[in-house]
Protein backbone atom coordinates (compact mmCIF):
# COMPACT_ATOMS: atom_id res chain seq x y z
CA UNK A 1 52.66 55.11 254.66
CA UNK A 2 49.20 53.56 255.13
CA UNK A 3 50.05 50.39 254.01
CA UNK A 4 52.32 50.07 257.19
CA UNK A 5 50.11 50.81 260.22
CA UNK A 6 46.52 51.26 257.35
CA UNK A 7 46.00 46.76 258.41
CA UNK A 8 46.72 47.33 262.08
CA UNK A 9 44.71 50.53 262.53
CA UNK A 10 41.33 48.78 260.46
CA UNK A 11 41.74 45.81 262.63
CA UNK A 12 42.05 48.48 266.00
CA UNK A 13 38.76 49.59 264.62
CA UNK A 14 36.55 46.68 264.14
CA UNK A 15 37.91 45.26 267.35
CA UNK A 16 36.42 48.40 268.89
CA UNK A 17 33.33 48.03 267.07
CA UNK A 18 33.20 44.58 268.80
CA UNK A 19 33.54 45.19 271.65
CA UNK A 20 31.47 47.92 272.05
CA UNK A 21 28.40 46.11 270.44
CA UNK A 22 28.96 43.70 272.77
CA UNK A 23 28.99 45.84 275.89
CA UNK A 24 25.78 47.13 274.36
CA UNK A 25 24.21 43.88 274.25
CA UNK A 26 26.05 42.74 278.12
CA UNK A 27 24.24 46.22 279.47
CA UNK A 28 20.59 45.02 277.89
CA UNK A 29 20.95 41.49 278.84
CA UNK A 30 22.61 41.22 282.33
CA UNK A 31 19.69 43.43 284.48
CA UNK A 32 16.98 40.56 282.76
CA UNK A 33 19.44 37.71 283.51
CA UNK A 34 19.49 39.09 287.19
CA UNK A 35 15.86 39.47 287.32
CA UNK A 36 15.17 36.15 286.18
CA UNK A 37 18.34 34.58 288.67
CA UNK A 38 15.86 36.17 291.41
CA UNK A 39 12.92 35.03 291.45
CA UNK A 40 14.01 31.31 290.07
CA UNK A 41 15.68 32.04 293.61
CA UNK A 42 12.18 33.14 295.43
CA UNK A 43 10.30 30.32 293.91
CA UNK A 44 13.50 28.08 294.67
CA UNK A 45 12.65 28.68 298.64
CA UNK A 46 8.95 28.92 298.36
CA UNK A 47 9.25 25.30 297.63
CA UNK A 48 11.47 24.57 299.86
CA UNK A 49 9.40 25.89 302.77
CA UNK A 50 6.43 24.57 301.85
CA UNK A 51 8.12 21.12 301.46
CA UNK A 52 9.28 22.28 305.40
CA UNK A 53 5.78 22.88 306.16
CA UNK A 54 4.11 19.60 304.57
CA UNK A 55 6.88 17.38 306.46
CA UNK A 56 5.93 19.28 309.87
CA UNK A 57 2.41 18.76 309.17
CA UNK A 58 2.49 15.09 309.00
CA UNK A 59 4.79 14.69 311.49
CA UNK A 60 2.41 16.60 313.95
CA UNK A 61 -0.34 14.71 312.72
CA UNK A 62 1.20 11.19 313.15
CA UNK A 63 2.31 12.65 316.62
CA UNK A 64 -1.24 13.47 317.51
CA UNK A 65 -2.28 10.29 316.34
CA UNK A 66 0.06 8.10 318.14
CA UNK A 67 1.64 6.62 315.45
């Protein structure tokens, strides 16, 4: 009798195994991922608004100047 469902019923296991290792490994690696998604965002718009800021600044200055 367990040669009939014994294949099917191993394979049912290790897929199990599988998958829960890697819902382990999805749970340990996704809140880091997010982290590091975050602040590559922050920094992202830090430059952006300082890029904003130097391009203001020298077109005041060339404003003030005449140019």
């Amino acid at each position: 009798m367990w040669e009939y469902f014994g294949p099917d019923f191993a394979f049912d296991v290790v897929k199990g195994v599988v998958a829960g290792i890697a819902s382990m490994a999805f749970q340990v690696v996704a809140p880091r991922t997010f982290r590091a998604a975050k602040q590559f965002r922050a920094r992202w718009v830090a430059r952006k608004a300082a890029r904003r800021a130097a391009r203001r600044a020298r077109r005041d200055a060339t404003a003030i100047d005449g140019r």
